[in-house]
N, C-alpha and C. Protein backbone atom coordinates (compact mmCIF):
# COMPACT_ATOMS: atom_id res chain seq x y z
N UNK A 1 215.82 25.02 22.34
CA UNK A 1 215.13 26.30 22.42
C UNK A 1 214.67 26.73 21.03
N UNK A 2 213.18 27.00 20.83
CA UNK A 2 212.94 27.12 19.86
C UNK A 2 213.12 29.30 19.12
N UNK A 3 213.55 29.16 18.27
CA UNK A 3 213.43 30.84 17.67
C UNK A 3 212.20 31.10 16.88
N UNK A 4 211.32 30.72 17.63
CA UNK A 4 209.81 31.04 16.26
C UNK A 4 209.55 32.89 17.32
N UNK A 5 209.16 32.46 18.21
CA UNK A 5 209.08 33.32 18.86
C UNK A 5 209.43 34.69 18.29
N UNK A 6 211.43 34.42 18.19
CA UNK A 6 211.69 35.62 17.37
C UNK A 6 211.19 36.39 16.41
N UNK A 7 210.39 35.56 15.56
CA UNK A 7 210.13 36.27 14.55
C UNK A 7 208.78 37.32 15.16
N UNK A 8 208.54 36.81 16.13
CA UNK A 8 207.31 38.02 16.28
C UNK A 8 207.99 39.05 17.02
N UNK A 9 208.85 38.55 17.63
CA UNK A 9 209.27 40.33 18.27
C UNK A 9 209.81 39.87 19.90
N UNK A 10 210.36 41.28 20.02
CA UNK A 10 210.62 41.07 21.68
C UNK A 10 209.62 41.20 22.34
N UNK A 11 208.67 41.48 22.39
CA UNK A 11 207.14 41.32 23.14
C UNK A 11 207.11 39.63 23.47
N UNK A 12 206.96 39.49 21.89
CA UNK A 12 206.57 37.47 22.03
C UNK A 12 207.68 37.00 23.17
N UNK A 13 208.92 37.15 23.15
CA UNK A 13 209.98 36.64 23.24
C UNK A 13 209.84 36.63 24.90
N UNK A 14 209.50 37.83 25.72
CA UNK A 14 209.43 38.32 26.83
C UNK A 14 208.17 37.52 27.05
N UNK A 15 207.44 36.64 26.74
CA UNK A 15 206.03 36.14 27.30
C UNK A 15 206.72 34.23 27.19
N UNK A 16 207.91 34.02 26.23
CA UNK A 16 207.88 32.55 26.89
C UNK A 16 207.77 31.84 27.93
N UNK A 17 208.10 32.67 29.17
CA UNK A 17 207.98 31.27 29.91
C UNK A 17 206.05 31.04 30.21
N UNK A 18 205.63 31.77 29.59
CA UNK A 18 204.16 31.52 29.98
C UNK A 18 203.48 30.65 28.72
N UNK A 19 204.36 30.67 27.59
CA UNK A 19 203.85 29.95 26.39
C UNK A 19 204.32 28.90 26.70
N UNK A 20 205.50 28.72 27.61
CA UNK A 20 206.03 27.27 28.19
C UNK A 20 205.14 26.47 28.91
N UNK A 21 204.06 27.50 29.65
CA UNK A 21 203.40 27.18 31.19
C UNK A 21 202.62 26.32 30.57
N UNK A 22 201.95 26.79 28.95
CA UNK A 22 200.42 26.57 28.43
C UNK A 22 201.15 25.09 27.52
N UNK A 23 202.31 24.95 27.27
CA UNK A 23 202.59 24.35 26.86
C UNK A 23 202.65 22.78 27.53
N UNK A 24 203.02 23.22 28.70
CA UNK A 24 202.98 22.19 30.14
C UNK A 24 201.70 21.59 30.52
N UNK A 25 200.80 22.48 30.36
CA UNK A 25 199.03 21.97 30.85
C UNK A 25 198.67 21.08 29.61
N UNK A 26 198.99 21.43 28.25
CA UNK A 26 198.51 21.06 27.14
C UNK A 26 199.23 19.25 26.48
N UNK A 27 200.37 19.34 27.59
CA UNK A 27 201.07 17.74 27.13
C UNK A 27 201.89 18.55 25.81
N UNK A 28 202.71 19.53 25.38
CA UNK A 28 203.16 19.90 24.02
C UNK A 28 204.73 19.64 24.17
N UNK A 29 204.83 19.03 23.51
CA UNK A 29 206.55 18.68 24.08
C UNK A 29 207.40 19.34 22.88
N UNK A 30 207.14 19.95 21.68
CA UNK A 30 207.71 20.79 20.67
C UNK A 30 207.72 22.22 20.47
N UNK A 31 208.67 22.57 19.73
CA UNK A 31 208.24 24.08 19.72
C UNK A 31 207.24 24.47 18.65
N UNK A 32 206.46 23.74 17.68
CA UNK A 32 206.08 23.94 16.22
C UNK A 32 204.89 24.92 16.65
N UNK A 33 204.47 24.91 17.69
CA UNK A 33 203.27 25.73 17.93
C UNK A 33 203.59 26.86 19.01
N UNK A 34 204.38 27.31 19.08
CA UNK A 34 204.61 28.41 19.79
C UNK A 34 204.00 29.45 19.40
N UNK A 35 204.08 29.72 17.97
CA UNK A 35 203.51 31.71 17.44
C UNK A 35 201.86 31.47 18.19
N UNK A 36 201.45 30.34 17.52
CA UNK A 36 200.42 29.79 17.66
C UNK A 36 200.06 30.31 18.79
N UNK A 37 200.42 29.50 20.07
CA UNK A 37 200.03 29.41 21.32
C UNK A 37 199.93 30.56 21.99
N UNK A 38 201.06 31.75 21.75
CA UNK A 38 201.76 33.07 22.17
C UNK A 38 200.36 33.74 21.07
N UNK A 39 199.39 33.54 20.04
CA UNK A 39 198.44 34.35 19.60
C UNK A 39 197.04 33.95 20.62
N UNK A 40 197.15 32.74 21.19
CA UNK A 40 196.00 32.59 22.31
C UNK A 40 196.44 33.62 23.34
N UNK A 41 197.66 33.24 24.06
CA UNK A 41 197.36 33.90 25.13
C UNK A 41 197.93 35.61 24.75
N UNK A 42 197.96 36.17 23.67
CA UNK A 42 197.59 37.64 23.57
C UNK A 42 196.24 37.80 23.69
N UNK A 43 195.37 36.93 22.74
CA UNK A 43 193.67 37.05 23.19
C UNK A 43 193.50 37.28 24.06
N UNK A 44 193.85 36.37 25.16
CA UNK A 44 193.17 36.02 26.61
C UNK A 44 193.97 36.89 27.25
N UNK A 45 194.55 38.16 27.04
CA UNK A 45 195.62 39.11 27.70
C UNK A 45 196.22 38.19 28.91
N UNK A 46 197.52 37.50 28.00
CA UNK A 46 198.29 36.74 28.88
C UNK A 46 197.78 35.74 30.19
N UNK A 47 196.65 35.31 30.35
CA UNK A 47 196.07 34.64 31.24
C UNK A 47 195.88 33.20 30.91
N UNK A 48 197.21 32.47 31.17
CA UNK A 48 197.37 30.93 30.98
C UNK A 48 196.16 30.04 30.75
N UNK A 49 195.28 29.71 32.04
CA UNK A 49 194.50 29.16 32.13
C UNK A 49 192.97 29.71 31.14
N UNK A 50 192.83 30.68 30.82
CA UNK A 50 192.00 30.63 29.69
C UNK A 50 192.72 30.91 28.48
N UNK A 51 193.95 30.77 28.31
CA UNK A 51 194.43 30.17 26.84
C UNK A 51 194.10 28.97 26.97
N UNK A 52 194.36 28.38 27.77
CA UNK A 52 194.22 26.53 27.79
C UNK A 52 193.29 26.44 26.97
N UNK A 53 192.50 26.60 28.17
CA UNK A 53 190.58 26.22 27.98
C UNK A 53 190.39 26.95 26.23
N UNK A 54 190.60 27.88 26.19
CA UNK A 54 190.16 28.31 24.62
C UNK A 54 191.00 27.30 23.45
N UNK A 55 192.15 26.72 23.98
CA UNK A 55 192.93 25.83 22.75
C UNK A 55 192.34 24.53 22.98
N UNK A 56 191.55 24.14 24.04
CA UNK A 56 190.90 22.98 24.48
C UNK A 56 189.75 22.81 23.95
N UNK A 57 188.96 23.76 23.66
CA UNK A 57 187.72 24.46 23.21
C UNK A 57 188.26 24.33 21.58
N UNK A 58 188.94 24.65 21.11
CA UNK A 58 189.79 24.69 19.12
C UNK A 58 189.77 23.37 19.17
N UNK A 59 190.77 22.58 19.94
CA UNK A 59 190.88 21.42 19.95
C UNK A 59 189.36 20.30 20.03
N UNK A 60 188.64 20.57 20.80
CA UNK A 60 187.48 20.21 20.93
C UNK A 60 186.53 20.24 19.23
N UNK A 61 186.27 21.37 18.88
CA UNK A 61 185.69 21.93 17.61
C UNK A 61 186.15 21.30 16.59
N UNK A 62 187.21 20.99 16.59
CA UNK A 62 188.43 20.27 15.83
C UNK A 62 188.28 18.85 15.97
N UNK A 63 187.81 18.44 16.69
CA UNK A 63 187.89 16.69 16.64
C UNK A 63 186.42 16.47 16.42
N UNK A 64 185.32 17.50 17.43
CA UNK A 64 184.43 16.66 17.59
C UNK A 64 183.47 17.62 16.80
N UNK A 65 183.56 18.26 15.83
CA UNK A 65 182.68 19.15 14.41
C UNK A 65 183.53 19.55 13.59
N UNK A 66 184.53 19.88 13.02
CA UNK A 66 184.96 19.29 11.92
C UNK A 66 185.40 18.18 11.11
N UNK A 67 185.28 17.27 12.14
CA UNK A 67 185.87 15.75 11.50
C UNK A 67 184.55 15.03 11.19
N UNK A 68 183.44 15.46 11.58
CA UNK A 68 181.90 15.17 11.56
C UNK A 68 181.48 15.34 10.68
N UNK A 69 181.79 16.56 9.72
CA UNK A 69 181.11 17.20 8.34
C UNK A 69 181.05 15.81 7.46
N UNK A 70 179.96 15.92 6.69
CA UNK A 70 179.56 15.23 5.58
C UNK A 70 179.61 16.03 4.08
N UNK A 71 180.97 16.05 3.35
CA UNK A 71 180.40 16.87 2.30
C UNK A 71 179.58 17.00 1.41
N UNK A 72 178.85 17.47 1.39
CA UNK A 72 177.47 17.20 0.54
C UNK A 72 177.40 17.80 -0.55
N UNK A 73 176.49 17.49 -1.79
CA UNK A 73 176.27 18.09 -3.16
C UNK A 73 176.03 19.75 -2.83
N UNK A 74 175.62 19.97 -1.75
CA UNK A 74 174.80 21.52 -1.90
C UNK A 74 176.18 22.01 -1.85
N UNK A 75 177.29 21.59 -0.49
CA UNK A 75 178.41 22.42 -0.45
C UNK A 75 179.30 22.57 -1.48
N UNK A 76 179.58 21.45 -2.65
CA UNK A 76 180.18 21.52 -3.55
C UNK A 76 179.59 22.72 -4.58
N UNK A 77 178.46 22.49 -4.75
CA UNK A 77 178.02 23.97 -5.58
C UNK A 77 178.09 25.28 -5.13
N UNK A 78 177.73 25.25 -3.51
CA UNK A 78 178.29 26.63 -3.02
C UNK A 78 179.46 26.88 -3.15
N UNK A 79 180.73 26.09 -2.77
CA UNK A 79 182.05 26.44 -3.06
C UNK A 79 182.51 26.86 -4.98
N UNK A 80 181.76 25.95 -5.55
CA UNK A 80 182.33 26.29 -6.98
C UNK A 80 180.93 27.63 -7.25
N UNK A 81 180.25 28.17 -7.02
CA UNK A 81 179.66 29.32 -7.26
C UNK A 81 180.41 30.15 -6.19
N UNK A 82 181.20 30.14 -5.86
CA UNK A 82 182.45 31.22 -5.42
C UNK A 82 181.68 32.34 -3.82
N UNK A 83 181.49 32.26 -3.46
CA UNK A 83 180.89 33.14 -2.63
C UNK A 83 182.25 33.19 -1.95
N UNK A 84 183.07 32.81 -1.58
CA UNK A 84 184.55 32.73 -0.80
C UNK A 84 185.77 32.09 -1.44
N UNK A 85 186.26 32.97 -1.99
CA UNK A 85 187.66 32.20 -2.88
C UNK A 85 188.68 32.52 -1.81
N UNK A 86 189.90 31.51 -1.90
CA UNK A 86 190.96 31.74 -1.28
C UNK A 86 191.74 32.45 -2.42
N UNK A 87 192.32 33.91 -2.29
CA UNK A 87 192.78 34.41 -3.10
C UNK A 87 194.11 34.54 -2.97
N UNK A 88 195.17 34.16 -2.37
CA UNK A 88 196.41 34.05 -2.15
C UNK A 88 196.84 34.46 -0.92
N UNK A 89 198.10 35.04 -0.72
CA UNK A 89 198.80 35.30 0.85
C UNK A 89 198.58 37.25 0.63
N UNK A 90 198.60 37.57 1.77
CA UNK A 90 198.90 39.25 1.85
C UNK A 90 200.73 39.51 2.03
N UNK A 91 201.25 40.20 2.73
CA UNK A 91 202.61 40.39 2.70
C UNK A 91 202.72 40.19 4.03
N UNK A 92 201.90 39.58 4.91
CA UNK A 92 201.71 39.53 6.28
C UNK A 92 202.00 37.68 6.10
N UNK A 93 201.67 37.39 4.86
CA UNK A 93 201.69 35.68 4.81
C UNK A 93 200.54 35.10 5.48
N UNK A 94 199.37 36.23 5.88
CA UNK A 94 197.79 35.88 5.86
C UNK A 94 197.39 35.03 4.67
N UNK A 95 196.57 33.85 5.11
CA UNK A 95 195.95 33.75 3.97
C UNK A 95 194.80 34.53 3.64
N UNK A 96 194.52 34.91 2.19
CA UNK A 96 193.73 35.99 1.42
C UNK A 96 192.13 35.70 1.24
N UNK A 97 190.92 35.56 1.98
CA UNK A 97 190.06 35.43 1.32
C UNK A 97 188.72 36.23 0.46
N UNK A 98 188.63 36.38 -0.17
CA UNK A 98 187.62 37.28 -1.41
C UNK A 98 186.24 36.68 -0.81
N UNK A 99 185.50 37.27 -0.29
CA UNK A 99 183.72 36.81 -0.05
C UNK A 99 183.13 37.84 -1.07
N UNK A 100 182.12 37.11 -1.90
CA UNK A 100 180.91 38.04 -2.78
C UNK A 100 180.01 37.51 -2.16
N UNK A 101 179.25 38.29 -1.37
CA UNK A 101 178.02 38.46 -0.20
C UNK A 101 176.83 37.85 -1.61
N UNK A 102 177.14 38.92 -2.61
CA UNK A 102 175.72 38.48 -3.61
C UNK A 102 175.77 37.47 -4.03
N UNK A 103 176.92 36.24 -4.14
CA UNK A 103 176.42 34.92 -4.48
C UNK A 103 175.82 34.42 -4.05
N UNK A 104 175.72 34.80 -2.53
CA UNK A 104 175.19 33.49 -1.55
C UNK A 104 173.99 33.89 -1.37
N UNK A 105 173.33 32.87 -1.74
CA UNK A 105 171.76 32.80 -1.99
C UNK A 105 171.11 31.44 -0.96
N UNK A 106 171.02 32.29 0.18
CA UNK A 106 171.07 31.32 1.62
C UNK A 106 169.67 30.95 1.43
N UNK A 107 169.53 29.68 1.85
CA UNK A 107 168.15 28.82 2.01
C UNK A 107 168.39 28.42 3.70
N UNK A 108 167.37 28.56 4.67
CA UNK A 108 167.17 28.68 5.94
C UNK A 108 167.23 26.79 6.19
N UNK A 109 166.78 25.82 5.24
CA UNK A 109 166.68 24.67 5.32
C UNK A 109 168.45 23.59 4.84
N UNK A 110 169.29 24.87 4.85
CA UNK A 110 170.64 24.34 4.18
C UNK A 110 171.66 25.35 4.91
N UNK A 111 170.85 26.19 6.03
CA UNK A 111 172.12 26.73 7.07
C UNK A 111 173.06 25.96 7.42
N UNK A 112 172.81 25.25 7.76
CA UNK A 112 174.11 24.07 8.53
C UNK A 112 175.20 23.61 8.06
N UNK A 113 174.75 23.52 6.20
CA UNK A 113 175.97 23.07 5.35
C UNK A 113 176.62 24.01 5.03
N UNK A 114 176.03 25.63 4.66
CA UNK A 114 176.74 26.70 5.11
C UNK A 114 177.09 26.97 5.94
N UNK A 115 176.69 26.60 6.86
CA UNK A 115 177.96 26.79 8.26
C UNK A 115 179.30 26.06 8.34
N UNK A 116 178.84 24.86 7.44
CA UNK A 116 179.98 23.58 7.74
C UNK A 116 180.67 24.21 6.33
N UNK A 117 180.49 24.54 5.38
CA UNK A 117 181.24 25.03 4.83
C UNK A 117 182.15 26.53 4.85
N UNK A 118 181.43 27.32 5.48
CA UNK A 118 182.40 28.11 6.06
C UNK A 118 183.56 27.49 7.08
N UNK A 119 183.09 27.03 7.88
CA UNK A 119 183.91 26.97 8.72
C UNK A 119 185.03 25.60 8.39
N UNK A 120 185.04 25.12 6.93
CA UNK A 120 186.19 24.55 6.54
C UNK A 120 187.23 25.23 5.67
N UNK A 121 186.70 26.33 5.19
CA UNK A 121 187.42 27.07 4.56
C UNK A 121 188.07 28.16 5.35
N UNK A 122 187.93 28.37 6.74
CA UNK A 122 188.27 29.06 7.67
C UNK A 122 189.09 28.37 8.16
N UNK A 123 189.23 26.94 8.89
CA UNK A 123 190.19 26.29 9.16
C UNK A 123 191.33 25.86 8.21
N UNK A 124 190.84 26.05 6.94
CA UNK A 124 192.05 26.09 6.13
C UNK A 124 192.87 27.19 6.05
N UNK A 125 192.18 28.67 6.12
CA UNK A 125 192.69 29.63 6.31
C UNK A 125 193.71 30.04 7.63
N UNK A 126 193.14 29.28 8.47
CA UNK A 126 194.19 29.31 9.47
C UNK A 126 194.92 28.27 10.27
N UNK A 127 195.38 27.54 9.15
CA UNK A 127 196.12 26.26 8.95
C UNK A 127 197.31 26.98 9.73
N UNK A 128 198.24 26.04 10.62
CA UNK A 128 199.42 26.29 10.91
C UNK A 128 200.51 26.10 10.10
N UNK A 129 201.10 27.35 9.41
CA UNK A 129 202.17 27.11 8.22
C UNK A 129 203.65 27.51 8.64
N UNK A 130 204.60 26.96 7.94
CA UNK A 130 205.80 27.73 8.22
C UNK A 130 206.32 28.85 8.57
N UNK A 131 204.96 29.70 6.91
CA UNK A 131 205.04 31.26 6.88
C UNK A 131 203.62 32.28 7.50
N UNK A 132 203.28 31.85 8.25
CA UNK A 132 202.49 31.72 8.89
C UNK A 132 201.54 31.24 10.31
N UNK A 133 203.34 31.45 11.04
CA UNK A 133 202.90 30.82 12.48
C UNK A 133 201.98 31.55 13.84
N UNK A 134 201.21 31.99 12.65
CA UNK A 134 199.94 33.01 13.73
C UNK A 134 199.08 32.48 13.20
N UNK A 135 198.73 31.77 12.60
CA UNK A 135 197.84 31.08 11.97
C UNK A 135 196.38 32.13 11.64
N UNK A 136 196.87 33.52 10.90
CA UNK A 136 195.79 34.12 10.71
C UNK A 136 195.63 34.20 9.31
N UNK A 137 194.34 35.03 8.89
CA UNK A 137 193.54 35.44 8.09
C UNK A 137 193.22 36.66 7.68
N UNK A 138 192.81 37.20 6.23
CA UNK A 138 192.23 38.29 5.89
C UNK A 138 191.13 38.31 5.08
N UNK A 139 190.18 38.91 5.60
CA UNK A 139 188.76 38.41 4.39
C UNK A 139 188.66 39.66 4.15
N UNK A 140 188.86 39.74 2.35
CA UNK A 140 188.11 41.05 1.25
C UNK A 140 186.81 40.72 1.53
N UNK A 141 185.56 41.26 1.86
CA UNK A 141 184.32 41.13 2.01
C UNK A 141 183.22 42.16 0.90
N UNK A 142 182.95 41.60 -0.21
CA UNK A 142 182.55 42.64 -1.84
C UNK A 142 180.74 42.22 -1.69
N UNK A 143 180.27 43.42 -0.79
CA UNK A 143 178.63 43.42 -1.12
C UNK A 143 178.33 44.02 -1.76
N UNK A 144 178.93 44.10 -3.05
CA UNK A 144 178.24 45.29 -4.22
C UNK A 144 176.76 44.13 -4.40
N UNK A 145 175.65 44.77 -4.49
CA UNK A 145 174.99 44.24 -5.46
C UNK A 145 173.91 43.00 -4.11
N UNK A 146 174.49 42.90 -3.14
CA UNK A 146 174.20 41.79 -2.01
C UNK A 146 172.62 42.73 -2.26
N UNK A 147 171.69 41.72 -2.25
CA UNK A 147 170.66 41.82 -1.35
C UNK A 147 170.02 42.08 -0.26
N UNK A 148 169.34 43.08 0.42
CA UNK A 148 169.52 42.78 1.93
C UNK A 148 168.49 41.90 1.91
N UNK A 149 167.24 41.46 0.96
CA UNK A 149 166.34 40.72 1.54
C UNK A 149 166.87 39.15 1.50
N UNK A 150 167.62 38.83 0.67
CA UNK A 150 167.81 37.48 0.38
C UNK A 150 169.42 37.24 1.23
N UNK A 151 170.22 38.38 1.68
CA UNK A 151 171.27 37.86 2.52
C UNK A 151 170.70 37.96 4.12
N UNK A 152 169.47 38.22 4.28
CA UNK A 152 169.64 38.26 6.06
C UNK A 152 169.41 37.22 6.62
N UNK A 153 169.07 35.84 5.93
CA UNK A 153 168.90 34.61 6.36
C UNK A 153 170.10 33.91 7.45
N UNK A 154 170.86 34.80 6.86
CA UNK A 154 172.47 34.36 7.53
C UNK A 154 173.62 34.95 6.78
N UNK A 155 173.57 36.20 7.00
CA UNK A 155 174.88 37.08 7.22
C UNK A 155 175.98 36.36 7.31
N UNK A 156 177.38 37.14 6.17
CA UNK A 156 178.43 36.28 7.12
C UNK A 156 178.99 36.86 8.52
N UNK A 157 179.07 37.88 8.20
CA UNK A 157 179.22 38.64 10.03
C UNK A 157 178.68 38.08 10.93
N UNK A 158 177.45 38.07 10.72
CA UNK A 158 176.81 37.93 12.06
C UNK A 158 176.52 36.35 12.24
N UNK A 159 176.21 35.42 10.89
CA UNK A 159 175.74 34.28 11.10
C UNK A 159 176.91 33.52 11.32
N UNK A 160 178.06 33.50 10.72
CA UNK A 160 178.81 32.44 10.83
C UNK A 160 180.30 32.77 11.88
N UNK A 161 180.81 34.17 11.72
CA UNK A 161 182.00 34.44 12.26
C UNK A 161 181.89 34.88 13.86
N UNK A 162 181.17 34.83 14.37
CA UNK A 162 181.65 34.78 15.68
C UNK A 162 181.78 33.67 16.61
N UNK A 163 180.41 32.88 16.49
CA UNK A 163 180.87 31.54 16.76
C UNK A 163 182.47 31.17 16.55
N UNK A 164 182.68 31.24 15.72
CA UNK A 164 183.71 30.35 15.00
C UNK A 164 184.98 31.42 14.92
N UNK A 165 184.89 32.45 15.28
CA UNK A 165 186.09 33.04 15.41
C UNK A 165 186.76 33.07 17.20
N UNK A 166 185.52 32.54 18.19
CA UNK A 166 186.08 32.34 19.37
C UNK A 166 187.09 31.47 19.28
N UNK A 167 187.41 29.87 18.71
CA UNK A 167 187.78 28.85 18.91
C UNK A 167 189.29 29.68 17.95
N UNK A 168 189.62 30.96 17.41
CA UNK A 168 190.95 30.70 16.79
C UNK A 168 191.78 31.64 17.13
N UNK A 169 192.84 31.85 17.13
CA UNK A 169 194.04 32.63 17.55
C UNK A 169 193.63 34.39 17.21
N UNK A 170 193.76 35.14 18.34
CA UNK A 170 193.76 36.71 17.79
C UNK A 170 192.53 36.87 17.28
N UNK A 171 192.42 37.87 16.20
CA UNK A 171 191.18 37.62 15.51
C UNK A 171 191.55 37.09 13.74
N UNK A 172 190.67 36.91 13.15
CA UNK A 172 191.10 36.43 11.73
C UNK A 172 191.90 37.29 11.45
N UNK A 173 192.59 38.47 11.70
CA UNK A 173 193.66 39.11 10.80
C UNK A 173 192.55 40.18 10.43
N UNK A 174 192.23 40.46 9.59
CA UNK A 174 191.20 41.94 9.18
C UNK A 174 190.55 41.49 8.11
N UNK A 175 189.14 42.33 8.33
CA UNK A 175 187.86 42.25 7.53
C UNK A 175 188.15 43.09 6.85
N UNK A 176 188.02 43.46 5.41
CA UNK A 176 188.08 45.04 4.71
C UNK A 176 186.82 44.59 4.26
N UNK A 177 185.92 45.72 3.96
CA UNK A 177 184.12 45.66 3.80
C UNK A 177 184.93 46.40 1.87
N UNK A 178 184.43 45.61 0.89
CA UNK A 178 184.62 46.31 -0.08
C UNK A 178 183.31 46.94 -1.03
């Protein structure tokens, strides 16, 4: 019997046998993903069968478009011109990320590698950790200075995070707009 559970509370604790159920459809024979699993089906307000399908759907995204990426020269310069730093843990044991909206100087012909680069630094963000078995996130979001003509090519709100926030547990943890 696993105690991860515990740490989220008697709520979590009172929903195992249904994190068991999802556990049963999914082939999971461990406990390492329980917080995990117990943050799908809070999404899906406790409804087994579309936790599945949504961890089937992660799982899916996960084999068959992130393992696909090609890292390319453009993404390496976007990542080292900083538009998204991982800035450490919160006290929640979120991982921390810092976005400056005004770095990103989106070209409509190089969306895709910005997409593929967001969405690797997002899956790192919600890596399954020890201290961190909700596998969430917090993004500082700093548009001092952003452009609106040169950021509407692709927003991060709107262009990259919803897609990509269906496929993950809860929601990223919280946006603060700075």
């Amino acid at each position: 019997m696993s105690f991860a559970l515990h740490e989220l509370g008697p709520e979590a604790v009172s929903y195992r046998h249904l994190v068991d159920e999802v556990k049963l459809q999914l082939n999971i024979t461990h406990d390492g993903f329980d917080c995990w699993i117990y943050a799908f089906l809070e999404k899906k307000k406790y409804d087994v069968q579309r936790a599945v399908e949504k961890l089937q759907r992660r799982f899916a995204m996960g084999v068959g478009e992130l393992a696909t990426y090609t890292f390319t020269d453009y993404m390496s310069e976007s990542l080292r011109s900083g538009i998204i730093q991982c800035v450490g843990e919160d006290k929640m044991c979120r991982v921390v990320f810092y976005v400056v909206t005004a770095r990103d100087k989106p070209v409509s012909a190089r969306r895709e590698e910005s997409k593929a680069n967001f969405d690797m630094m997002v899956s790192y963000g919600v890596r399954l950790r020890a201290e961190n078995k909700r596998c969430q996130m917090a993004m500082l979001i700093n548009q001092e200075k952003a452009s609106l003509w040169s950021n509407t090519d692709m927003n991060l709100p709107g262009g990259h995070c919803p897609p990509r926030l269906e496929v993950l547990p809860g929601r990223c943890g919280q946006d603060i707009r700075l």
